[in-house]
Protein backbone atom coordinates (compact mmCIF):
# COMPACT_ATOMS: atom_id res chain seq x y z
CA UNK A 1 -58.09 -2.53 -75.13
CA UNK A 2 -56.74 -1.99 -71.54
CA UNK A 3 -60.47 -0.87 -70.68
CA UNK A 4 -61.67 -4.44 -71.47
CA UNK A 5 -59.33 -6.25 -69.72
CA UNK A 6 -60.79 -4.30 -66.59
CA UNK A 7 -64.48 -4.98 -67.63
CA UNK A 8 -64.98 -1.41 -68.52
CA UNK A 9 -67.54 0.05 -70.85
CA UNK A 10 -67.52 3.13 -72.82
CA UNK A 11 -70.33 4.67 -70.35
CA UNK A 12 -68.24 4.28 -67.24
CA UNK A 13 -65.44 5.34 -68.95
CA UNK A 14 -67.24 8.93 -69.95
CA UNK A 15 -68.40 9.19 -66.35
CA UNK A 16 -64.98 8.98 -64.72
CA UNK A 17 -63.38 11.25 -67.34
CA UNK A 18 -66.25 13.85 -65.23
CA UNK A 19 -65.78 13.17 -62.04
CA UNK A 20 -62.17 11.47 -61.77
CA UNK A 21 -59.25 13.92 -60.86
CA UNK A 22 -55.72 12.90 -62.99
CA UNK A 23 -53.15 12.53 -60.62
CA UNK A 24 -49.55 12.50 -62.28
CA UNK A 25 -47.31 11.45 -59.50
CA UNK A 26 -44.92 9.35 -61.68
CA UNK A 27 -42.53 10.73 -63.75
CA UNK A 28 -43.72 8.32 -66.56
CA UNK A 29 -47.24 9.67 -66.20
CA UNK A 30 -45.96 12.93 -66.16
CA UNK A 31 -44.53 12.77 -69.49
CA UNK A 32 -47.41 11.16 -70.95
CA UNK A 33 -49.63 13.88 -69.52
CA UNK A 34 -47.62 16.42 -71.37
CA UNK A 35 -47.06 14.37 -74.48
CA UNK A 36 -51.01 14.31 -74.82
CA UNK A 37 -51.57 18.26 -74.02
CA UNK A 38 -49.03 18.77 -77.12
CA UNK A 39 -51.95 17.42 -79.78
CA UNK A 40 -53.29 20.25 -80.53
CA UNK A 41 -49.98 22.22 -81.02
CA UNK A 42 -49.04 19.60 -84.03
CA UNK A 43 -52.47 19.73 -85.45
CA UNK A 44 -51.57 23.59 -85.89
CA UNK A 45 -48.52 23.10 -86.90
CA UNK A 46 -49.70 20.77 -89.83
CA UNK A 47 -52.34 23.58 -90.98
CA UNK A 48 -49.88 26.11 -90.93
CA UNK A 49 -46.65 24.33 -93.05
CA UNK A 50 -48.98 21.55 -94.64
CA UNK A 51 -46.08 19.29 -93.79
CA UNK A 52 -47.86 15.44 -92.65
CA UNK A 53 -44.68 13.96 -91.11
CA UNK A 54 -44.45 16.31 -88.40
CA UNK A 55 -48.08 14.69 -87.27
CA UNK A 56 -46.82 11.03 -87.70
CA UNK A 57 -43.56 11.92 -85.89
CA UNK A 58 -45.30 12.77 -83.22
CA UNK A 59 -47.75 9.82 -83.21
CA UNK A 60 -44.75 7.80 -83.06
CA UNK A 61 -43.34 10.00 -79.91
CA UNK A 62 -46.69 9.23 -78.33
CA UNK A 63 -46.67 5.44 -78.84
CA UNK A 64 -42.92 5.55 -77.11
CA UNK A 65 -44.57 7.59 -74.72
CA UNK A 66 -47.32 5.37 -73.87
CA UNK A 67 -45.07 2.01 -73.97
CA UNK A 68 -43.01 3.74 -71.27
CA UNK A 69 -45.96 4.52 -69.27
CA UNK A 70 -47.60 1.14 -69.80
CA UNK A 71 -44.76 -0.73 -68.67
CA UNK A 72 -44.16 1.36 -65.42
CA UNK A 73 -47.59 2.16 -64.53
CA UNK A 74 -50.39 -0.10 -63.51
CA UNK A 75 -53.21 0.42 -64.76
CA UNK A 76 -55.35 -2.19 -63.82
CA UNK A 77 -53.93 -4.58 -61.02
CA UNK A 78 -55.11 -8.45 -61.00
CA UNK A 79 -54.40 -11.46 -58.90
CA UNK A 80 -51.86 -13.58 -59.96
CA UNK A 81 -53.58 -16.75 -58.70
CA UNK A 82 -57.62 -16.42 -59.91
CA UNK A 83 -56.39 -13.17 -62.69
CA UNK A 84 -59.83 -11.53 -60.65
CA UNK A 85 -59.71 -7.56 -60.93
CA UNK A 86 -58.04 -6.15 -57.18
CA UNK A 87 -57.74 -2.59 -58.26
CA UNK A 88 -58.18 -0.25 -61.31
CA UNK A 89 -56.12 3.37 -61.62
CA UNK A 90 -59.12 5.39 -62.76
CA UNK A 91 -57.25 8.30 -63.89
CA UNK A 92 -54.11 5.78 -65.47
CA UNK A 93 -57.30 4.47 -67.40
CA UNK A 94 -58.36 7.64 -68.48
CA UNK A 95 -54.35 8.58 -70.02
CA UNK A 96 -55.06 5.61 -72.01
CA UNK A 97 -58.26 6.14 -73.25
CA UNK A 98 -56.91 9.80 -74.91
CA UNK A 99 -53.90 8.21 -76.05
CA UNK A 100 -56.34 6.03 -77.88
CA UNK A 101 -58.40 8.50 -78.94
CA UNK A 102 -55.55 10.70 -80.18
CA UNK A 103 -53.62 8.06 -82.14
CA UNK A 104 -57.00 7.19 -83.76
CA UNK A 105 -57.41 10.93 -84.62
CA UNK A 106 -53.81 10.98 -86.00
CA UNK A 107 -54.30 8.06 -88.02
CA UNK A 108 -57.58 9.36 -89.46
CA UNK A 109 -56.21 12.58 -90.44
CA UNK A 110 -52.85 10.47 -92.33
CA UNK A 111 -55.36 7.94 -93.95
CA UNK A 112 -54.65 4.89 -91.59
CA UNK A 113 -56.61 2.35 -90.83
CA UNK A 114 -55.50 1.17 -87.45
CA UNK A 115 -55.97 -2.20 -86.31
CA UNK A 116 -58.50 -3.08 -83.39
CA UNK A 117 -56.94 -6.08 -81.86
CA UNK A 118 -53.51 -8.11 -82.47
């Protein structure tokens, strides 16, 4: 995961998700943002038509989503010369932790066993 590669544990993790503010300044973080808030909308959704492929249409939305975001947004920023750790985006951290968390849900809920590690 993206919180390894910045030598982050669960526990710090759950601390900054108290105390960190989210700042969505860019427009990919933006979308993400609202992408995310829509969760519990297509959980709803699901319960009231009983119709699964609106749920996995939307986990796919959220993996375009997040690929977008990923590949404009830092998230953690590393030398190029010793790969040491300059900076991490706390809150960028944090939109990727509940995407995580979300597609895990999703995939739970449709059966899916998701993969840990490619």
């Amino acid at each position: 995961s993206i919180a390894r590669l910045a030598n982050l544990n669960e526990a710090v993790l759950r601390k900054a998700a108290e105390t960190t503010e989210i700042l969505l300044d860019h427009d990919k973080e933006w979308k993400l943002g609202k992408c995310i808030l829509r969760f519990p909308e297509i959980l709803q959704k699901i319960l009231d038509d009983l119709l699964l492929h609106t749920l996995c249409d939307y986990l796919y939305e959220l993996a375009t989503t997040f690929t977008e975001f990923y590949d404009s947004c830092y998230c953690v920023e590393k030398d190029r010369q010793t790969g040491e750790v300059i900076k991490i985006n706390m809150w960028r951290m944090l939109l990727c932790e509940a995407t995580a968390a979300i597609m895990a849900k999703g995939f739970d809920i449709l059966g899916i066993n998701p993969v840990q590690r490619m």
